[in-house]
PDB file of N, CA and C in Angstrom:
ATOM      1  N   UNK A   1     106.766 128.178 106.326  1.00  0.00           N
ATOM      2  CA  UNK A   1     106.420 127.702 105.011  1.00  0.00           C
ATOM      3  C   UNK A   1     106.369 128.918 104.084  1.00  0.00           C
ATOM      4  N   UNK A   2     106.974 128.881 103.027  1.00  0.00           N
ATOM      5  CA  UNK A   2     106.888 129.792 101.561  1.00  0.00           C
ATOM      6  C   UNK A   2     105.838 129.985 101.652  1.00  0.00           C
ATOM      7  N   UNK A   3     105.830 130.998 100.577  1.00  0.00           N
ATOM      8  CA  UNK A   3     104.130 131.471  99.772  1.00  0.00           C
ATOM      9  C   UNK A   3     104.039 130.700  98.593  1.00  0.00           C
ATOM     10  N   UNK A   4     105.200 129.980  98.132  1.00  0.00           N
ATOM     11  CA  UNK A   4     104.961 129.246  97.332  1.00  0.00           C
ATOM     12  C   UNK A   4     104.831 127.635  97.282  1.00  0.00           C
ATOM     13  N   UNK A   5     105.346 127.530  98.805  1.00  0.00           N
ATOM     14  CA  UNK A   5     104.961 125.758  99.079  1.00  0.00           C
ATOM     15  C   UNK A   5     103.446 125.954  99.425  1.00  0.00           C
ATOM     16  N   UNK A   6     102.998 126.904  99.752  1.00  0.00           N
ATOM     17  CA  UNK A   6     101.874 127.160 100.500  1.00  0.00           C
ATOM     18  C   UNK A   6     100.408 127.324  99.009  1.00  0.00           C
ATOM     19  N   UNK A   7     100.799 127.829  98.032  1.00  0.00           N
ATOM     20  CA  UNK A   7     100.012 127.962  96.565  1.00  0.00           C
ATOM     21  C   UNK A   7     100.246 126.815  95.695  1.00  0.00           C
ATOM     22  N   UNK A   8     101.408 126.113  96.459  1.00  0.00           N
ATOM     23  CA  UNK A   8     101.577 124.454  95.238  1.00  0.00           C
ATOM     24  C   UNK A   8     100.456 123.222  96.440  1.00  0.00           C
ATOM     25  N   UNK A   9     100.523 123.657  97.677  1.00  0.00           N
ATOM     26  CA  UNK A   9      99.641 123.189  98.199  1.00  0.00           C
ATOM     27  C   UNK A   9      98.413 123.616  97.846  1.00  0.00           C
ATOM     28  N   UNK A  10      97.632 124.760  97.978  1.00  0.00           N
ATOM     29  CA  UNK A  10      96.213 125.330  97.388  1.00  0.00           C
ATOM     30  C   UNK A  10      96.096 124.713  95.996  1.00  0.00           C
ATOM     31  N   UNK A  11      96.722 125.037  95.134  1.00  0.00           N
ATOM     32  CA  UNK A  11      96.587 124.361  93.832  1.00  0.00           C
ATOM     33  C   UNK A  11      96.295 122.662  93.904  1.00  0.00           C
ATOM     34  N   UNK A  12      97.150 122.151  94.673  1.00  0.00           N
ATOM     35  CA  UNK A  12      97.230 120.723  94.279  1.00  0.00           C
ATOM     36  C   UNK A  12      95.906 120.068  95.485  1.00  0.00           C
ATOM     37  N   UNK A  13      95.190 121.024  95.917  1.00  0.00           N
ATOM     38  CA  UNK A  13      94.446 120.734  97.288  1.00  0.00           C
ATOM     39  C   UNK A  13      92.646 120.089  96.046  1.00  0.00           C
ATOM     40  N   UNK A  14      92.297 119.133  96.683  1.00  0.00           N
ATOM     41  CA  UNK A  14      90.901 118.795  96.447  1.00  0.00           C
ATOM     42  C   UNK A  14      90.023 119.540  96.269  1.00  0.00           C
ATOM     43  N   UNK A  15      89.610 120.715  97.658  1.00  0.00           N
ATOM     44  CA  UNK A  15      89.292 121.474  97.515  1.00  0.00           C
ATOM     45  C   UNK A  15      89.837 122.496  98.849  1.00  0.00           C
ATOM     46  N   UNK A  16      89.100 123.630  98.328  1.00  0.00           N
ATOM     47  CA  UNK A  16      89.303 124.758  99.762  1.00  0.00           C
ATOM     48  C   UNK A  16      88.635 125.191 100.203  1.00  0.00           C
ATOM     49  N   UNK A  17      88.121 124.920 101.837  1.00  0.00           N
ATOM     50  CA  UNK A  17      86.734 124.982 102.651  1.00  0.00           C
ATOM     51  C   UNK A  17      87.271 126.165 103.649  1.00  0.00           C
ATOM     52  N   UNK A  18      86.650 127.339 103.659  1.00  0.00           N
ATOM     53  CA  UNK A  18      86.781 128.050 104.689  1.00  0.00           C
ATOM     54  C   UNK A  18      88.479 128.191 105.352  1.00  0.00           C
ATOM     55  N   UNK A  19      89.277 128.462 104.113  1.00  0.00           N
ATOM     56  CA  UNK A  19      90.530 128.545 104.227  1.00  0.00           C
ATOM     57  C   UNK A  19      91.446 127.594 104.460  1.00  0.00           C
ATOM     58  N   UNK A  20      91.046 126.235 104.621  1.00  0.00           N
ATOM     59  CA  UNK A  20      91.786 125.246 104.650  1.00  0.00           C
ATOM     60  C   UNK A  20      91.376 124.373 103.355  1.00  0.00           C
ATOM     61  N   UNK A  21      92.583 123.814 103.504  1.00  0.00           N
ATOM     62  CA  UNK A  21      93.234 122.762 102.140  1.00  0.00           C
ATOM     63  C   UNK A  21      92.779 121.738 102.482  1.00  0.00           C
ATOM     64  N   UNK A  22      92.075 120.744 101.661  1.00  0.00           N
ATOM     65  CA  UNK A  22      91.808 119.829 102.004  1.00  0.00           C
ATOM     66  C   UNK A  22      92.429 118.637 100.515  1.00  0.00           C
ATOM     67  N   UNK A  23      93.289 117.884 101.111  1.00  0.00           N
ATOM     68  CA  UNK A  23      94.044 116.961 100.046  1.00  0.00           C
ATOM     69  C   UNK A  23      93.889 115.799 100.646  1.00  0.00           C
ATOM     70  N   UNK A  24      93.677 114.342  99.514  1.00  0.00           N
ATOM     71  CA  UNK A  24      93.323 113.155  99.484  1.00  0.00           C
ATOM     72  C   UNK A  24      94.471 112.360  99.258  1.00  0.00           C
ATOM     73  N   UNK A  25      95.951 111.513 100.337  1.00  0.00           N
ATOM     74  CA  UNK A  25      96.839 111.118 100.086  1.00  0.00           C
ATOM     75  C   UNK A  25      96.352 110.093  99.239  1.00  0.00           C
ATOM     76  N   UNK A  26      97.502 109.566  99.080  1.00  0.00           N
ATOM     77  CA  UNK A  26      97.625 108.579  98.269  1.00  0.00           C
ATOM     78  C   UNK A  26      97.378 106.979  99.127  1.00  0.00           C
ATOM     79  N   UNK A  27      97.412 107.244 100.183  1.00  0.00           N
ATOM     80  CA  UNK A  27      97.237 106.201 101.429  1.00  0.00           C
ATOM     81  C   UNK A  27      95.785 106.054 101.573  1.00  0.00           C
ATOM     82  N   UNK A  28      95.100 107.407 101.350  1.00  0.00           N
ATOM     83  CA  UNK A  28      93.490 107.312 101.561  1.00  0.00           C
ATOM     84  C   UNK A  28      93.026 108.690 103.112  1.00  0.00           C
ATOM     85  N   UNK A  29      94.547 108.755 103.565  1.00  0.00           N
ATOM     86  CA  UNK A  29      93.988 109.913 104.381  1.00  0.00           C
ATOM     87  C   UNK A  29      93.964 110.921 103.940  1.00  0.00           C
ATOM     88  N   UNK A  30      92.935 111.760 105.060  1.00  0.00           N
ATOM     89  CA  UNK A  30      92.466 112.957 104.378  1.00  0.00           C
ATOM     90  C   UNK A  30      93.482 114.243 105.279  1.00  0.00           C
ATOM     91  N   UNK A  31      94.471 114.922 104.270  1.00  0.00           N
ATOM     92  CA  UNK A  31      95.489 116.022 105.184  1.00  0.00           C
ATOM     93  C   UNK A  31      94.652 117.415 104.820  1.00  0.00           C
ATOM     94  N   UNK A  32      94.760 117.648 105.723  1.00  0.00           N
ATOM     95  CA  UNK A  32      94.226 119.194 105.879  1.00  0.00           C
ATOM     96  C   UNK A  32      95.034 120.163 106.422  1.00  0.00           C
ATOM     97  N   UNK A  33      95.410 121.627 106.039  1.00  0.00           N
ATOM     98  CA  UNK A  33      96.468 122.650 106.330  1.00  0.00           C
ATOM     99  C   UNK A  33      95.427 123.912 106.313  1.00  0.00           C
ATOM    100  N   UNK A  34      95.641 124.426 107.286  1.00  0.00           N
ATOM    101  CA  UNK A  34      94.726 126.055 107.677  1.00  0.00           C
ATOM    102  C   UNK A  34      96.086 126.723 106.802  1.00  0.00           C
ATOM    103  N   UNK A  35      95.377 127.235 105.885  1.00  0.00           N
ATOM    104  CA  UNK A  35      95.953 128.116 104.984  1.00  0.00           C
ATOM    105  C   UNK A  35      96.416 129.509 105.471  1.00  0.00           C
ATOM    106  N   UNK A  36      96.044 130.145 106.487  1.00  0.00           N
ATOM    107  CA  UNK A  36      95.777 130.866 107.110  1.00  0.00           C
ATOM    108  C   UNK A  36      96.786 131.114 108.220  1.00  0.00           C
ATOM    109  N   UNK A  37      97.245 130.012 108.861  1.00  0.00           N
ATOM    110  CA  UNK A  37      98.435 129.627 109.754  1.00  0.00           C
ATOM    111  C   UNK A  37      98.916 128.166 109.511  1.00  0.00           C
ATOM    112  N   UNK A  38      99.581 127.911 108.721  1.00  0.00           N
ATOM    113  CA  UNK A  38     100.648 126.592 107.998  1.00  0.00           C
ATOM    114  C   UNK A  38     101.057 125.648 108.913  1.00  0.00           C
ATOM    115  N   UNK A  39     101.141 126.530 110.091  1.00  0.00           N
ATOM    116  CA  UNK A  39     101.454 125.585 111.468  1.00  0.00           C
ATOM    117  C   UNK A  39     100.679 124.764 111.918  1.00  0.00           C
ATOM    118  N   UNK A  40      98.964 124.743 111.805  1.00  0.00           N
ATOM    119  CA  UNK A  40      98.386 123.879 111.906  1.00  0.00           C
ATOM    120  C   UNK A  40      97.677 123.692 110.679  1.00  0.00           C
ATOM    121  N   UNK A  41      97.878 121.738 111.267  1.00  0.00           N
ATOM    122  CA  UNK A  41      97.719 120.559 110.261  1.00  0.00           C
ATOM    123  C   UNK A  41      97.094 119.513 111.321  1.00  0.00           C
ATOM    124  N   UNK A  42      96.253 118.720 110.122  1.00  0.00           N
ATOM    125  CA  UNK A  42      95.651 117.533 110.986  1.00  0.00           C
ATOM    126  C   UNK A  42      95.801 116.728 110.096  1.00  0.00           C
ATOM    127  N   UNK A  43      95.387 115.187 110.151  1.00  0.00           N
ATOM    128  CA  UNK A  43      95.082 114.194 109.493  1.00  0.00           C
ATOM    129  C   UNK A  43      94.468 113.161 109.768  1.00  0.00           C
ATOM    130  N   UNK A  44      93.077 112.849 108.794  1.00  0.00           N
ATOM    131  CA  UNK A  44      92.150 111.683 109.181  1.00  0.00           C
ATOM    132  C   UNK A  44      92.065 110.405 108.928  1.00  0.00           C
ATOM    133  N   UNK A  45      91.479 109.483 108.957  1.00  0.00           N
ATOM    134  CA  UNK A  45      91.879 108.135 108.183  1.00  0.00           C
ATOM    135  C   UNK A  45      90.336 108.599 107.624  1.00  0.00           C
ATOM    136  N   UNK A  46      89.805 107.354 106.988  1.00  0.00           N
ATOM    137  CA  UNK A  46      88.741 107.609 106.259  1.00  0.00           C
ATOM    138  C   UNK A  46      87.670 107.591 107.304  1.00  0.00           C
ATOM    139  N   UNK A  47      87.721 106.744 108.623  1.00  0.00           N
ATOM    140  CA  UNK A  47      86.727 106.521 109.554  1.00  0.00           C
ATOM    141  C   UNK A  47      86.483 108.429 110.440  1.00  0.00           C
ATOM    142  N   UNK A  48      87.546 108.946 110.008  1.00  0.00           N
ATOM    143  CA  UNK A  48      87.741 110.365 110.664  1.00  0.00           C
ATOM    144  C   UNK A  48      88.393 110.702 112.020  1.00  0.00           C
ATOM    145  N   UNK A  49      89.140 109.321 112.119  1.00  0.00           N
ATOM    146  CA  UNK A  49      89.817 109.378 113.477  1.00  0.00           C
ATOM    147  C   UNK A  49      91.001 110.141 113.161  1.00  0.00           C
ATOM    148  N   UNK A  50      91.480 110.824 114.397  1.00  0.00           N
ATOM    149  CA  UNK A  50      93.236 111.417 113.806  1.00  0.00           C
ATOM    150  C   UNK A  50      94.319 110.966 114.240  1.00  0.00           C
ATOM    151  N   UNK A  51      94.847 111.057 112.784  1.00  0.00           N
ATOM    152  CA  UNK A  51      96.220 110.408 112.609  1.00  0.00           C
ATOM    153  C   UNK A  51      97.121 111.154 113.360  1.00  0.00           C
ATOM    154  N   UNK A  52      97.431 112.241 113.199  1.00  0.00           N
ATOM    155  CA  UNK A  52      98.283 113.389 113.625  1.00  0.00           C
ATOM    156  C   UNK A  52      97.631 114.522 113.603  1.00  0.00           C
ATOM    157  N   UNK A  53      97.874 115.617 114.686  1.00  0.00           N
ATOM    158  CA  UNK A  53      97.682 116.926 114.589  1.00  0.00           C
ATOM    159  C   UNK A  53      98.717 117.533 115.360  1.00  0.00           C
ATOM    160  N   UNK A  54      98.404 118.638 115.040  1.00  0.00           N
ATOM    161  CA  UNK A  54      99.026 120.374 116.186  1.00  0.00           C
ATOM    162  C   UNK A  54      97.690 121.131 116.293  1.00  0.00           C
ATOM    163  N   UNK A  55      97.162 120.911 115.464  1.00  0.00           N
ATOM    164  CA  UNK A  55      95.512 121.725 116.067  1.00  0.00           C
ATOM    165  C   UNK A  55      95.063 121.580 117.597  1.00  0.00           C
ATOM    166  N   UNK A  56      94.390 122.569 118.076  1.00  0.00           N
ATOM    167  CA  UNK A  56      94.143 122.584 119.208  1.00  0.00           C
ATOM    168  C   UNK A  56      92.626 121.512 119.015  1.00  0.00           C
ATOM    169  N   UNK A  57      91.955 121.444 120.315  1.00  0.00           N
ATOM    170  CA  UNK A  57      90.659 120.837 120.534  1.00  0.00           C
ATOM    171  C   UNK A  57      89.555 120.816 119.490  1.00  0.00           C
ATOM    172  N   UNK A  58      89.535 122.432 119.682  1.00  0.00           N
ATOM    173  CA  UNK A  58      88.317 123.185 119.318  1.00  0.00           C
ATOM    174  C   UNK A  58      88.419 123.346 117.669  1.00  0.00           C
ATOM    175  N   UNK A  59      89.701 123.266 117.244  1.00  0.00           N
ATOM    176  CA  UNK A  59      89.465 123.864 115.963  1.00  0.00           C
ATOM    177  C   UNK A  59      89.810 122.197 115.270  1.00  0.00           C
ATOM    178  N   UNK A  60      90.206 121.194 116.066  1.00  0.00           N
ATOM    179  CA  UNK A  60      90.010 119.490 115.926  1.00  0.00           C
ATOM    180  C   UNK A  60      88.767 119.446 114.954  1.00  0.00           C
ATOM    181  N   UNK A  61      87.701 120.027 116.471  1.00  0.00           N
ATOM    182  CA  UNK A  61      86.531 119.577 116.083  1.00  0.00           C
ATOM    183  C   UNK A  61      85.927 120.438 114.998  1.00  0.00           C
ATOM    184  N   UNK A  62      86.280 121.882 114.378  1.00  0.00           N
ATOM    185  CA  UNK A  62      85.617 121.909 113.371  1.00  0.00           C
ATOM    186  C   UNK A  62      86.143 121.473 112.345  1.00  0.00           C
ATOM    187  N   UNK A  63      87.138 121.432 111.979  1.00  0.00           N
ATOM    188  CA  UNK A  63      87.772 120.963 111.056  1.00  0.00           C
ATOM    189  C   UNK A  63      87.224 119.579 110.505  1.00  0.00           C
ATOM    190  N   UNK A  64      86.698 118.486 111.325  1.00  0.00           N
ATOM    191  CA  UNK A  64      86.560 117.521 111.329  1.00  0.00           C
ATOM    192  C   UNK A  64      85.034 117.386 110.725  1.00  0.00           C
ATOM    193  N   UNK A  65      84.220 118.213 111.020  1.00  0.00           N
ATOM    194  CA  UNK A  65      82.975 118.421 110.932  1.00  0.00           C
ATOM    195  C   UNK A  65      82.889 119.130 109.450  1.00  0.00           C
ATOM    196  N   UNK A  66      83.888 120.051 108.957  1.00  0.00           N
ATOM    197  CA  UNK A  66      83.478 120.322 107.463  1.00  0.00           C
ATOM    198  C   UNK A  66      84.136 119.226 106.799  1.00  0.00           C
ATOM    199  N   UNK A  67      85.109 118.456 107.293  1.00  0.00           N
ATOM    200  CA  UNK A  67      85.397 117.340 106.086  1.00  0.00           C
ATOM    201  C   UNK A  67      84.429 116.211 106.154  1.00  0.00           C
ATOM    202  N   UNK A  68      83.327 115.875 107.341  1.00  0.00           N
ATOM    203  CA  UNK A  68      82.437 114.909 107.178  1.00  0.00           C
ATOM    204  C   UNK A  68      81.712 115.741 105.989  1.00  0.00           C
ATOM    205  N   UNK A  69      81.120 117.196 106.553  1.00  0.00           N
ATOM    206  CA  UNK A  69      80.107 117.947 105.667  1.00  0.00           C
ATOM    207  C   UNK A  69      80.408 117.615 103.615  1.00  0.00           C
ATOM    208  N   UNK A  70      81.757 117.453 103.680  1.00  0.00           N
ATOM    209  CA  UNK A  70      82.113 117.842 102.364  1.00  0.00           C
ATOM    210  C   UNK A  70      82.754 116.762 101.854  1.00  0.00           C
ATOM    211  N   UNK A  71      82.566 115.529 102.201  1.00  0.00           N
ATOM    212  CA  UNK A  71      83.775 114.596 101.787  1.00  0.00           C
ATOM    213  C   UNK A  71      83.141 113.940 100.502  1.00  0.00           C
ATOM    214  N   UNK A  72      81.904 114.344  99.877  1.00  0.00           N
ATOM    215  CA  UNK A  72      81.531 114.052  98.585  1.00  0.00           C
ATOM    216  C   UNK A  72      82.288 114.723  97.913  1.00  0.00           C
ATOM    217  N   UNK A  73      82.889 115.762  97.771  1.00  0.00           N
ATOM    218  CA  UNK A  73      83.253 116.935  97.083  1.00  0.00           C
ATOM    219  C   UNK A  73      84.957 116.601  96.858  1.00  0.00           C
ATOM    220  N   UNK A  74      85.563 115.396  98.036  1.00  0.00           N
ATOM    221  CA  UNK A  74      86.656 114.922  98.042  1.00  0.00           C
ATOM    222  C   UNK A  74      87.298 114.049  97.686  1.00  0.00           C
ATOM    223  N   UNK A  75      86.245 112.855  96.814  1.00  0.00           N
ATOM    224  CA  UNK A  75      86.210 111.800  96.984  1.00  0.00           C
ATOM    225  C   UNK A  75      86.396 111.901  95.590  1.00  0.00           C
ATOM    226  N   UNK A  76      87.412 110.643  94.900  1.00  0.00           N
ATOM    227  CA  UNK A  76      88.014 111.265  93.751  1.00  0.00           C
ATOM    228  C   UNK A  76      87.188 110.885  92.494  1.00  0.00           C
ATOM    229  N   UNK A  77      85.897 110.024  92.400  1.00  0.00           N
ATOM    230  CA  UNK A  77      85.061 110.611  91.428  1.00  0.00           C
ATOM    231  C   UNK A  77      84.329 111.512  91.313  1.00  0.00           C
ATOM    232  N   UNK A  78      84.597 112.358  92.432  1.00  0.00           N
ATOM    233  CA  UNK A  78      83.876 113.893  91.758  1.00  0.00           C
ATOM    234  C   UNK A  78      84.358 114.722  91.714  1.00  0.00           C
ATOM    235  N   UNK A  79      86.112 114.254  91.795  1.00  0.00           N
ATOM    236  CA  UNK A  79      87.231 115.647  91.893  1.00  0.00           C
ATOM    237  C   UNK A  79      87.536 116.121  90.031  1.00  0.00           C
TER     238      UNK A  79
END
């Protein structure tokens, strides 16, 4: 991935938690990209189950745990 698909993502992202992107499709899931390494990506439904990943286990589970922590902050009347 560019440095510039990678800053039209940061820009267009909800917000940015501890280096990952956190964006609100248009479907209602929540995509997340480690900014950090582009290669991993996950995706939640709203219940927080996953849709898709390449994330390993461990970084599943934190990932998952700052978007419960923060999903006021995502949710598009307070974006």
């Amino acid at each position: 991935m560019s440095d510039s698909e990678l800053k039209k993502i940061a820009e267009n992202a909800k917000a940015i938690i501890n280096g990952y992107s956190f964006t609100i499709r248009e479907d209602g899931f929540i995509s997340i990209l480690n900014l950090q390494h582009p290669e991993c990506a996950i995706v939640f439904n709203k219940d927080f189950e996953i849709i898709e990943t390449n994330m390993d286990e461990i970084e599943q589970n934190i990932v998952k745990e700052l978007a419960k922590k923060n999903i006021e902050f995502l949710e598009e009347e307070n974006a």
